[in-house]
N, C-alpha and C. Protein backbone atom coordinates (compact mmCIF):
# COMPACT_ATOMS: atom_id res chain seq x y z
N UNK A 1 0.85 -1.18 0.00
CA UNK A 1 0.00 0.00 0.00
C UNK A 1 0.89 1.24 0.00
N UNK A 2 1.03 2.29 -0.82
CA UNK A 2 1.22 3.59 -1.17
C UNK A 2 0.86 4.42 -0.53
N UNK A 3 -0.18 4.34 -0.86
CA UNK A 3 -0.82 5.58 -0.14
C UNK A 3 -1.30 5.79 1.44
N UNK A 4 -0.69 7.07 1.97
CA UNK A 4 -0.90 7.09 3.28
C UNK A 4 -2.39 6.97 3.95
N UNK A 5 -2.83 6.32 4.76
CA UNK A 5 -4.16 6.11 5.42
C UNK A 5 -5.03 7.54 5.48
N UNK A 6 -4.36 8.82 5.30
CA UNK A 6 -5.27 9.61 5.44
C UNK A 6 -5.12 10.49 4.13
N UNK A 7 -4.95 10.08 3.49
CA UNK A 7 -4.89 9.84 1.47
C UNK A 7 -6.23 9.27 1.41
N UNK A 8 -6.18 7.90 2.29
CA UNK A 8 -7.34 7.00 1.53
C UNK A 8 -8.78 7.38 1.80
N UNK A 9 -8.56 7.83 3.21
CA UNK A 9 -9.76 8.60 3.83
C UNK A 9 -10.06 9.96 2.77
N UNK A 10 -9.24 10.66 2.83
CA UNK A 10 -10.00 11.91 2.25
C UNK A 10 -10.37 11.26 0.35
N UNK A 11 -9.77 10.37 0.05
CA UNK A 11 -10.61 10.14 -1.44
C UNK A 11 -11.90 9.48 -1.23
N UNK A 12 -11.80 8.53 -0.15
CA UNK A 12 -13.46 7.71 0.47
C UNK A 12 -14.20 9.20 0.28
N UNK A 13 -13.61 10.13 1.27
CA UNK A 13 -14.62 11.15 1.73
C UNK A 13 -15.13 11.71 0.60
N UNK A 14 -14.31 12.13 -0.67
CA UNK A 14 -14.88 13.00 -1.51
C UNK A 14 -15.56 11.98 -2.06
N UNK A 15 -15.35 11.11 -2.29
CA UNK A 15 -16.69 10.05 -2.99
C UNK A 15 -17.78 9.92 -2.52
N UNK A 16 -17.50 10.13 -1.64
CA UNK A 16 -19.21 9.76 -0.99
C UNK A 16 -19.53 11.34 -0.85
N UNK A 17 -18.85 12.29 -0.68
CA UNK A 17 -19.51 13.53 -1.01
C UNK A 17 -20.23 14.12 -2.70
N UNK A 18 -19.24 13.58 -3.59
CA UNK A 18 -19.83 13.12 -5.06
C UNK A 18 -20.94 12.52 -5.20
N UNK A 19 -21.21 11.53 -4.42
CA UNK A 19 -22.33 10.35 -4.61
C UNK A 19 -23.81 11.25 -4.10
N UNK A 20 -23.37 11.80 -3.17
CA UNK A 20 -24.20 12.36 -2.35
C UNK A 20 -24.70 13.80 -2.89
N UNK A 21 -24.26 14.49 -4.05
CA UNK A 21 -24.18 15.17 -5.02
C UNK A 21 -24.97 14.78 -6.41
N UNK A 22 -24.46 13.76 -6.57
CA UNK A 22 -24.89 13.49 -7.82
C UNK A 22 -26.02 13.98 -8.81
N UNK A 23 -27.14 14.44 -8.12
CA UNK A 23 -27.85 14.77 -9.18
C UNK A 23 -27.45 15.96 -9.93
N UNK A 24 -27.18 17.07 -8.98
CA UNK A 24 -26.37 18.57 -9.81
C UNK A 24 -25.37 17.89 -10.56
N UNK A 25 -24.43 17.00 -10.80
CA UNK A 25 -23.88 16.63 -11.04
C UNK A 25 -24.50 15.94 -12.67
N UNK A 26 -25.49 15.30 -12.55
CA UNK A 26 -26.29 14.72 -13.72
C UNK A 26 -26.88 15.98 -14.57
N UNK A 27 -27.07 16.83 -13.54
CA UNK A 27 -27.84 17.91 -14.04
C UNK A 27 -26.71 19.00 -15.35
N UNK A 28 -25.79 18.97 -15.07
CA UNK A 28 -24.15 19.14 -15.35
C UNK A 28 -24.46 18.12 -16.91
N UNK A 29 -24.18 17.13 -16.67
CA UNK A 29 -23.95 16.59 -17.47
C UNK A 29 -25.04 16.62 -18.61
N UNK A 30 -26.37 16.64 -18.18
CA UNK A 30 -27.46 17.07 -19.37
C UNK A 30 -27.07 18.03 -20.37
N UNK A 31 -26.56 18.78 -19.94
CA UNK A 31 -26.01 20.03 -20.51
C UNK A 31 -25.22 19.16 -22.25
N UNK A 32 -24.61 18.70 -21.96
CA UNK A 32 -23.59 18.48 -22.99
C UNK A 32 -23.74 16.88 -23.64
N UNK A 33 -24.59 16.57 -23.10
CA UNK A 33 -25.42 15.13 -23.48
C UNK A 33 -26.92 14.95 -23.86
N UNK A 34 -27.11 14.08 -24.98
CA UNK A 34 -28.51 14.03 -25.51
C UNK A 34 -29.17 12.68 -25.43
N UNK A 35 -28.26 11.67 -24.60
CA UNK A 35 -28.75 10.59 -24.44
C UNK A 35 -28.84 10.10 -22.96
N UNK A 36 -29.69 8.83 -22.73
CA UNK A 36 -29.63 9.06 -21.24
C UNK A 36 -28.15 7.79 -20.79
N UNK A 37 -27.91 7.07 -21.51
CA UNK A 37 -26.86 5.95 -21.72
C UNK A 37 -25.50 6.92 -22.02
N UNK A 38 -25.77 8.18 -22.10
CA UNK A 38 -24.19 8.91 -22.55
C UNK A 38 -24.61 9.98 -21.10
N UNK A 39 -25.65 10.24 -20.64
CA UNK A 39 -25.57 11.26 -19.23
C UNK A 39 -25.09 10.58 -18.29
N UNK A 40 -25.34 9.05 -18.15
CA UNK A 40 -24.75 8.14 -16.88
C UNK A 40 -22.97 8.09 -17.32
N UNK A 41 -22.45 8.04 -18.17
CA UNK A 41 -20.69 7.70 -18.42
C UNK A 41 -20.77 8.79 -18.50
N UNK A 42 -21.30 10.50 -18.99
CA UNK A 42 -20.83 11.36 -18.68
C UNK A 42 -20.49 12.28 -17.25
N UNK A 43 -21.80 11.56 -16.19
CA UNK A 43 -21.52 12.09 -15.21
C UNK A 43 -20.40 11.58 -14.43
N UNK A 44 -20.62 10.07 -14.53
CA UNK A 44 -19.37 9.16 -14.01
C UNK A 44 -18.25 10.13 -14.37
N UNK A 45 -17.78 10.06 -15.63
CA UNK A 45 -16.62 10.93 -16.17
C UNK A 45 -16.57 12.06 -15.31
N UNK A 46 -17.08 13.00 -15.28
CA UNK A 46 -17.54 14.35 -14.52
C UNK A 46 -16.32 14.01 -12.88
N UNK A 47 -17.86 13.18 -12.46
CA UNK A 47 -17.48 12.65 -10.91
C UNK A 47 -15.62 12.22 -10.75
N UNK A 48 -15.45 11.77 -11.87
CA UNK A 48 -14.10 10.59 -11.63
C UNK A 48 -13.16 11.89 -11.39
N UNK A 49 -13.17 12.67 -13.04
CA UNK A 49 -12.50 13.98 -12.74
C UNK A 49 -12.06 14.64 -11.49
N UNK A 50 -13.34 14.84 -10.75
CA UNK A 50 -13.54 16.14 -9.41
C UNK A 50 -12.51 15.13 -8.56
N UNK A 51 -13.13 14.33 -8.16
CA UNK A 51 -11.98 13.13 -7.18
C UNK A 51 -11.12 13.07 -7.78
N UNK A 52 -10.22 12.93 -8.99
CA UNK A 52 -8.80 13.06 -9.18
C UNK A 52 -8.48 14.13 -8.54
N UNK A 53 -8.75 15.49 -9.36
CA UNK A 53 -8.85 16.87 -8.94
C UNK A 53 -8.30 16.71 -8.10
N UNK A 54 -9.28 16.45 -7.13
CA UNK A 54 -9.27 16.33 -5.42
C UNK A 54 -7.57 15.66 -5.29
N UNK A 55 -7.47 14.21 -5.19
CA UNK A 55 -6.22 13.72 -5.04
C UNK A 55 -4.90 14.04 -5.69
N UNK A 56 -5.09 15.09 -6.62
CA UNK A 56 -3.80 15.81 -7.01
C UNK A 56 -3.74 16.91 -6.38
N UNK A 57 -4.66 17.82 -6.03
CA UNK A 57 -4.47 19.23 -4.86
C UNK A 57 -3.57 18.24 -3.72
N UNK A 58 -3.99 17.51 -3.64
CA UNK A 58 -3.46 17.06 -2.01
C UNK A 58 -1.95 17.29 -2.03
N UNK A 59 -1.61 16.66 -3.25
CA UNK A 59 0.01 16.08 -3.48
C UNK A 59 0.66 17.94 -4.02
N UNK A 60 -0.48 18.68 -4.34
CA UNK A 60 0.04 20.16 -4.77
C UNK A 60 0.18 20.86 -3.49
N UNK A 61 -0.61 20.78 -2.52
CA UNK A 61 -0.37 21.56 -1.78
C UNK A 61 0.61 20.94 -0.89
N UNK A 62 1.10 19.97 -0.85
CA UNK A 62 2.62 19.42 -0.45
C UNK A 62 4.06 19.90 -1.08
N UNK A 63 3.70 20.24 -2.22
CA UNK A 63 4.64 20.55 -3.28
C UNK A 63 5.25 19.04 -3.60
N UNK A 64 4.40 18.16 -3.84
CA UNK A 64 4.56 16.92 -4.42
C UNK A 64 4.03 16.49 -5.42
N UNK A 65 4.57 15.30 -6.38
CA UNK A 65 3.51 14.76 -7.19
C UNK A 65 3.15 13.31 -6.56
N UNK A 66 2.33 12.94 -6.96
CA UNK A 66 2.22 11.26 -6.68
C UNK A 66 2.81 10.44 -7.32
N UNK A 67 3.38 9.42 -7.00
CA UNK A 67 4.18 8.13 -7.68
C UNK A 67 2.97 7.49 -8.60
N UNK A 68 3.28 6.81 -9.62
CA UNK A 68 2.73 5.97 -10.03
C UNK A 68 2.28 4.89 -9.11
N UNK A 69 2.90 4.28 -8.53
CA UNK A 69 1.91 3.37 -7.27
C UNK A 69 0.82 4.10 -6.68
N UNK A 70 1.28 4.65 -6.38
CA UNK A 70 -0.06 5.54 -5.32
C UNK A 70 -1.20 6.09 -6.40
N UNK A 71 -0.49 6.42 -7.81
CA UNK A 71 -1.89 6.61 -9.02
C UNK A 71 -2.37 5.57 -9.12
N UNK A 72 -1.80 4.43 -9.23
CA UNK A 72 -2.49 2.56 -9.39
C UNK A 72 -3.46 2.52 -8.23
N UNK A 73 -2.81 2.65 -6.93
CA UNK A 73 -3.94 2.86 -5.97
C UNK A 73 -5.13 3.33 -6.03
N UNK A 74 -5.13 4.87 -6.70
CA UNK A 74 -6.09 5.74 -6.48
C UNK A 74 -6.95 5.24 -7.35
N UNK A 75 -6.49 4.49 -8.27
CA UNK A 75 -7.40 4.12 -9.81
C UNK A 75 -7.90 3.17 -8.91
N UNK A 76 -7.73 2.26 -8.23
CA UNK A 76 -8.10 1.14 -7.74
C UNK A 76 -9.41 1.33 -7.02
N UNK A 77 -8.56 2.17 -6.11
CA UNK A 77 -9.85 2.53 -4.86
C UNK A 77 -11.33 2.69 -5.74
N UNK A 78 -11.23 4.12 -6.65
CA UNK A 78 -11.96 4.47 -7.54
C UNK A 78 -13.02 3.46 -8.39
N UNK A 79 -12.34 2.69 -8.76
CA UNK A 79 -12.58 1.27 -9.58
C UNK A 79 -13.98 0.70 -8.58
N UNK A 80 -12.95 0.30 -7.41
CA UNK A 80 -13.96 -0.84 -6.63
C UNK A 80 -15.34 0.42 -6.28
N UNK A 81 -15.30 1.43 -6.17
CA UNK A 81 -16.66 2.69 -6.01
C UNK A 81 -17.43 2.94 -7.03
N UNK A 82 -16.68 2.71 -8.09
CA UNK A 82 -17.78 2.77 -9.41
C UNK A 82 -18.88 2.70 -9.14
N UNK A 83 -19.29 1.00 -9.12
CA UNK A 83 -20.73 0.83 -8.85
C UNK A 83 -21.57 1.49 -7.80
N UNK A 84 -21.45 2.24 -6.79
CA UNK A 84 -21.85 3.21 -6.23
C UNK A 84 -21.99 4.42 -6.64
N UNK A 85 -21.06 5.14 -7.23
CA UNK A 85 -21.19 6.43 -7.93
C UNK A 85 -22.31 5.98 -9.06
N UNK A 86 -21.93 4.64 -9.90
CA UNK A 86 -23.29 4.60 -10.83
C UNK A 86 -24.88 4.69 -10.67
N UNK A 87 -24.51 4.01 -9.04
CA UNK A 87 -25.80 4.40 -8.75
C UNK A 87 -26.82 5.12 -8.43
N UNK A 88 -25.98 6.03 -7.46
CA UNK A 88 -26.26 7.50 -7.34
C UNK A 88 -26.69 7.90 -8.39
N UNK A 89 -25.97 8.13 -9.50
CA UNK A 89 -26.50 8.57 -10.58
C UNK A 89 -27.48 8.32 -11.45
N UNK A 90 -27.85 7.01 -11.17
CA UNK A 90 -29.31 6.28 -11.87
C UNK A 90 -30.48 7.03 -11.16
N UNK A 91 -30.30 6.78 -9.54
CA UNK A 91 -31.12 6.85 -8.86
C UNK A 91 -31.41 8.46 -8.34
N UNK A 92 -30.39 9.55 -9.02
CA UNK A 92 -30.18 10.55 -8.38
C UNK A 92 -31.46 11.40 -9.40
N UNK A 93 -32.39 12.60 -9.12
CA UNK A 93 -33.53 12.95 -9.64
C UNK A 93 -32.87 14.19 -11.01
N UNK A 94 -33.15 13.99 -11.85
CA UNK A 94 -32.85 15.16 -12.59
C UNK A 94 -33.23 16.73 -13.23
């Protein structure tokens, strides 16, 4: 494991703050989408973005970058949340 324990926490956190978001988030994505099968991978996309975002400020305001391990990580973590962020977004009102 790479990444420090309170790395892993604050990417949990913004995910579930994303998830918990999601519909402005869908609502976002209507904008630039005309299908409803391209608003769900666009918001995903959207969402994945903000949480990178998120986990590269961290390593900026260190004056660091992240290793490639710790990016494998972050993809990982991300990965296994998918299906949650997808859902949010099915289920989130538009």
């Amino acid at each position: 494991m790479a990444l420090h324990p309170s790395i892993i926490d604050f990417i949990g956190n913004l995910i579930n703050y994303y998830i918990s978001e999601a519909s402005s988030y869908r609502q976002i994505a209507q904008i630039y989408t005309s299908e409803a099968d391209d608003i769900t991978a666009t918001t995903l996309g959207i969402i994945i973005g903000c949480v990178y975002s998120g986990f590269l400020q961290t390593y900026k305001n260190q004056r660091q970058n992240p290793s490639l391990e710790e990016t494998q990580e972050f993809n990982e973590i991300v990965k296994q949340r998918a299906s949650d962020i997808r859902k949010a977004i099915l289920t989130a009102k538009a």
